[in-house]
N, C-alpha and C. Protein backbone atom coordinates (compact mmCIF):
# COMPACT_ATOMS: atom_id res chain seq x y z
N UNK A 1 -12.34 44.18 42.34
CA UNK A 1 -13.12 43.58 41.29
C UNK A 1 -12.22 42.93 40.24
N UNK A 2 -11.19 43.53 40.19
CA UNK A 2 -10.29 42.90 39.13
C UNK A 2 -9.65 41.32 39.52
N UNK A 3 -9.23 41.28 40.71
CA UNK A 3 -9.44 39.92 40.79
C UNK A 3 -10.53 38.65 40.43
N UNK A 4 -11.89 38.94 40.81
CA UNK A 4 -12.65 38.24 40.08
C UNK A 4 -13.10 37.99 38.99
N UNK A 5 -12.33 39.14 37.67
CA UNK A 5 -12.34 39.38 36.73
C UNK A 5 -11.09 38.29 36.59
N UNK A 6 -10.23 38.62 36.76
CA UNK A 6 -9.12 37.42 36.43
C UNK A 6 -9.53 35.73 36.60
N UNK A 7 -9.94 36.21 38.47
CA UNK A 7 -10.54 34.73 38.16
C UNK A 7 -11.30 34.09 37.21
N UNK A 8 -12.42 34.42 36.75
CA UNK A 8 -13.12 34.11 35.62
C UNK A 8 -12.60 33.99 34.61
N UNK A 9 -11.93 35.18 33.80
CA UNK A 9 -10.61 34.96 33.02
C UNK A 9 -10.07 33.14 33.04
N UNK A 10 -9.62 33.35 33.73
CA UNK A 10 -8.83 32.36 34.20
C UNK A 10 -9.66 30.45 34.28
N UNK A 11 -10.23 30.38 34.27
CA UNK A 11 -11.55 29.45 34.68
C UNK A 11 -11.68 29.16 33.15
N UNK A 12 -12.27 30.53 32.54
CA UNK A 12 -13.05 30.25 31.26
C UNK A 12 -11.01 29.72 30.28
N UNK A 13 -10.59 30.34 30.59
CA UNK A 13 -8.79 29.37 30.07
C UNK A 13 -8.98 27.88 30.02
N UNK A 14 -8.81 27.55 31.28
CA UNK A 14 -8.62 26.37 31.48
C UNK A 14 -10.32 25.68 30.95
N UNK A 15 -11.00 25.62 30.65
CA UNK A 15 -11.76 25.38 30.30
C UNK A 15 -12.00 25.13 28.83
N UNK A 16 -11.44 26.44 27.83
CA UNK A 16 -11.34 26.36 26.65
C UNK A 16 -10.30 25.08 26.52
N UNK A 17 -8.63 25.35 27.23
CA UNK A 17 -7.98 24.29 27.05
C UNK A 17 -7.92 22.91 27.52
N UNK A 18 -9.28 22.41 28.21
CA UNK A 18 -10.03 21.05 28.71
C UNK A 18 -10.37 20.68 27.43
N UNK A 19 -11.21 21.57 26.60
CA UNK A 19 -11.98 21.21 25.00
C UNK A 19 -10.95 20.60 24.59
N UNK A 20 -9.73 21.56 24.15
CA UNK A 20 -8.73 21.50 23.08
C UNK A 20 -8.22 20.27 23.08
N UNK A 21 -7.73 19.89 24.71
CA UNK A 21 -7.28 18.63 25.10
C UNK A 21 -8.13 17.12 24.83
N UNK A 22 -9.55 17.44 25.36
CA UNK A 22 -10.46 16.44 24.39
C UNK A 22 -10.38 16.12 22.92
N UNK A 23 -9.94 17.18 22.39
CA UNK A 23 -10.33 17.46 20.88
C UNK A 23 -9.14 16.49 20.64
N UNK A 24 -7.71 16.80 21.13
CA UNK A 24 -6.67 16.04 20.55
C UNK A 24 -6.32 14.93 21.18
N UNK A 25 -7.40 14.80 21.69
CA UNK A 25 -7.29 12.80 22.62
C UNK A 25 -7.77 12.57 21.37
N UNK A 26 -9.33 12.89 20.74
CA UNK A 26 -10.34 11.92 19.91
C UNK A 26 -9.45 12.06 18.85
N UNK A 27 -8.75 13.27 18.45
CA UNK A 27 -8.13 13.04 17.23
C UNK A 27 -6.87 11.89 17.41
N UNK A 28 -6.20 11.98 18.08
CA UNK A 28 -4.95 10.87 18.54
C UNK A 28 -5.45 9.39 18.22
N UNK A 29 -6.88 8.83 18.87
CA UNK A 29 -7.43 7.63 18.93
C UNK A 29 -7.90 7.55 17.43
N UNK A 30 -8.27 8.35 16.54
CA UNK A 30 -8.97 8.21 15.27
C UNK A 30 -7.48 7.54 14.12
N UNK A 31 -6.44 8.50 14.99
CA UNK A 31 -5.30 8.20 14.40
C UNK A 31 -4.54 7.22 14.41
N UNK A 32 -4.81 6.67 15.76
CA UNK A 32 -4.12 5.29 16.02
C UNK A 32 -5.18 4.24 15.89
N UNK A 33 -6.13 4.31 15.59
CA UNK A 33 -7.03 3.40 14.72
C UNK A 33 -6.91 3.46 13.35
N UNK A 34 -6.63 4.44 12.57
CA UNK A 34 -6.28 4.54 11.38
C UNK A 34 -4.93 3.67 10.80
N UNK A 35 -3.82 3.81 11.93
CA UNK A 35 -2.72 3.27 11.82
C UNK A 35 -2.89 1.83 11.78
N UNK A 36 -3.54 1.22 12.91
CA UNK A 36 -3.84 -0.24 12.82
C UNK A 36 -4.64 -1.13 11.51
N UNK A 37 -5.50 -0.15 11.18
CA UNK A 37 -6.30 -0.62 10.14
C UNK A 37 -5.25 -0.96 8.71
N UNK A 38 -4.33 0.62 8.51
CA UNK A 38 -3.33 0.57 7.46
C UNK A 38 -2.47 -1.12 7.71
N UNK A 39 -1.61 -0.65 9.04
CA UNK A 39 -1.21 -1.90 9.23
C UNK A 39 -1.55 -3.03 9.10
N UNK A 40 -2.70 -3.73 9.34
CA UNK A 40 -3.38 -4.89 8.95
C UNK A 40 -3.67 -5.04 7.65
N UNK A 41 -3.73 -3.88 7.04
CA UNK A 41 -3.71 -4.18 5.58
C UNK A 41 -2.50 -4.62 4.85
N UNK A 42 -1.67 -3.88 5.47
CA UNK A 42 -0.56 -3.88 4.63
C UNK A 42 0.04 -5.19 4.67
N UNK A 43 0.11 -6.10 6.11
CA UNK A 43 0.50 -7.64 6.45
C UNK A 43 -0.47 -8.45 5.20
N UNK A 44 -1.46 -8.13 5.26
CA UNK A 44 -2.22 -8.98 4.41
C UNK A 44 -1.96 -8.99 2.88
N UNK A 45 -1.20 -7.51 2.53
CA UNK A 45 -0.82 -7.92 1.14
C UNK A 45 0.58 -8.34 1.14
N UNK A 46 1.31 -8.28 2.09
CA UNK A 46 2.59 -8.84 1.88
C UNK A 46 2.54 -10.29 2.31
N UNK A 47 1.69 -11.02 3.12
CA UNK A 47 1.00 -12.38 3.10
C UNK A 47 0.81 -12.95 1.54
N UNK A 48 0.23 -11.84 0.60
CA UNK A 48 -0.66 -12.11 -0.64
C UNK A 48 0.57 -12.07 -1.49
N UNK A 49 1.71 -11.20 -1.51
CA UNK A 49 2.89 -11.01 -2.21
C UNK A 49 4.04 -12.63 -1.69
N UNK A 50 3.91 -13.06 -0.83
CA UNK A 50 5.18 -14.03 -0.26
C UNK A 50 4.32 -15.29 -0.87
N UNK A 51 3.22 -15.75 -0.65
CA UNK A 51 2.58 -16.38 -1.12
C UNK A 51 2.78 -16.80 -2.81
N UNK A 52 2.44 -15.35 -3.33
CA UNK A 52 2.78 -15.63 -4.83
C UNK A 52 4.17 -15.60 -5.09
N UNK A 53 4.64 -14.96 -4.50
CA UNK A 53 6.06 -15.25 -5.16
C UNK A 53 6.96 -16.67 -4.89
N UNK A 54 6.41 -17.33 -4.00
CA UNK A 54 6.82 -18.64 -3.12
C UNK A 54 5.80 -19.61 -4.56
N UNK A 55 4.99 -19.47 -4.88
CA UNK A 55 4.19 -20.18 -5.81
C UNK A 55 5.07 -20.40 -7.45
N UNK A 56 5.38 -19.05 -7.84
CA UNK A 56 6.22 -18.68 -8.70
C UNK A 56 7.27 -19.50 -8.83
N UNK A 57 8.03 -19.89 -7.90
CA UNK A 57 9.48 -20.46 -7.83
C UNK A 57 9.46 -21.57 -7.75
N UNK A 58 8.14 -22.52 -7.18
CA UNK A 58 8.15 -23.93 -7.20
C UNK A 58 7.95 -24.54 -8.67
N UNK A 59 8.21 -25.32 -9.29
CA UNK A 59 7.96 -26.07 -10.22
C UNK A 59 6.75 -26.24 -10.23
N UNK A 60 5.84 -25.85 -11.75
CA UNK A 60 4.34 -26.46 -11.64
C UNK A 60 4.21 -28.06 -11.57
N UNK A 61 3.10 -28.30 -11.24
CA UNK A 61 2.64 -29.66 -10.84
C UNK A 61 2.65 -30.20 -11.77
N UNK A 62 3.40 -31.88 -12.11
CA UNK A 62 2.95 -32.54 -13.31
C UNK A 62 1.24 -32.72 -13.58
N UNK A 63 1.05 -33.07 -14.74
CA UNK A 63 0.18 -32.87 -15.28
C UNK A 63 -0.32 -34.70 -14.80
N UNK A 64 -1.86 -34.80 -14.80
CA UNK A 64 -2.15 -36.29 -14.18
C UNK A 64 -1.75 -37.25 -15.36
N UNK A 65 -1.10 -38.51 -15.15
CA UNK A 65 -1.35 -39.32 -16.26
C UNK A 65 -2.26 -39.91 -16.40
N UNK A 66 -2.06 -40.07 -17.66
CA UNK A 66 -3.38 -40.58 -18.34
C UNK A 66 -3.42 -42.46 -18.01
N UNK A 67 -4.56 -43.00 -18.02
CA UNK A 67 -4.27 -44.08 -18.14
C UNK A 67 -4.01 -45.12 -19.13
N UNK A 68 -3.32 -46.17 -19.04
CA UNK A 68 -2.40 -46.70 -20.30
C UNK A 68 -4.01 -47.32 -20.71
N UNK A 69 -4.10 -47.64 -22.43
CA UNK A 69 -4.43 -48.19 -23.36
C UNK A 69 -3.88 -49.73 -23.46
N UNK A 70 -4.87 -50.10 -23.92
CA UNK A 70 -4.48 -51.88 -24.07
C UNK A 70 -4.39 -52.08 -25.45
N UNK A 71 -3.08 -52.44 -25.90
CA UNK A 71 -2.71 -52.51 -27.51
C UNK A 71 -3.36 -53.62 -28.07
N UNK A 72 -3.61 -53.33 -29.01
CA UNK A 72 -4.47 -54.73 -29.73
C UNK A 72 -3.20 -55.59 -30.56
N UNK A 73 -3.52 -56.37 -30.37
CA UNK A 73 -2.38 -57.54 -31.25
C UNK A 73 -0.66 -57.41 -30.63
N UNK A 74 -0.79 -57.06 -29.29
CA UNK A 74 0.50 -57.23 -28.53
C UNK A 74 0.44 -58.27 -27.91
């Protein structure tokens, strides 16, 4: 009898550690979706940072001229 006692034993093991193994797939994928999301964020503010700082360093735009006036008595 003790063998089939083990067996079962044994069954209900591998079984608990089938869960466990599920458990730390979904957690792994939550994680490496988490990572991508960070990542995409983070490109987008250093997009938002190169941008401004590239803006910063150029010379502002002249200002439009105006158009000339017609002098009276020239």
């Amino acid at each position: 009898m003790s063998f089939w006692t083990d067996a079962l034993r044994a069954l209900q093991q591998v079984a608990l550690l089938q869960h466990k193994v599920e458990q730390a797939l979904t957690t792994a994928e939550e994680a490496r979706r988490h990572s991508i999301e960070t990542r995409e964020r983070v490109i987008r503010l250093e997009t938002l940072i190169d941008i401004a700082m590239k803006r910063q360093s150029a010379p502002p735009p002249a200002p439009p001229a105006l158009p000339e006036s017609p002098q009276a008595g020239s």
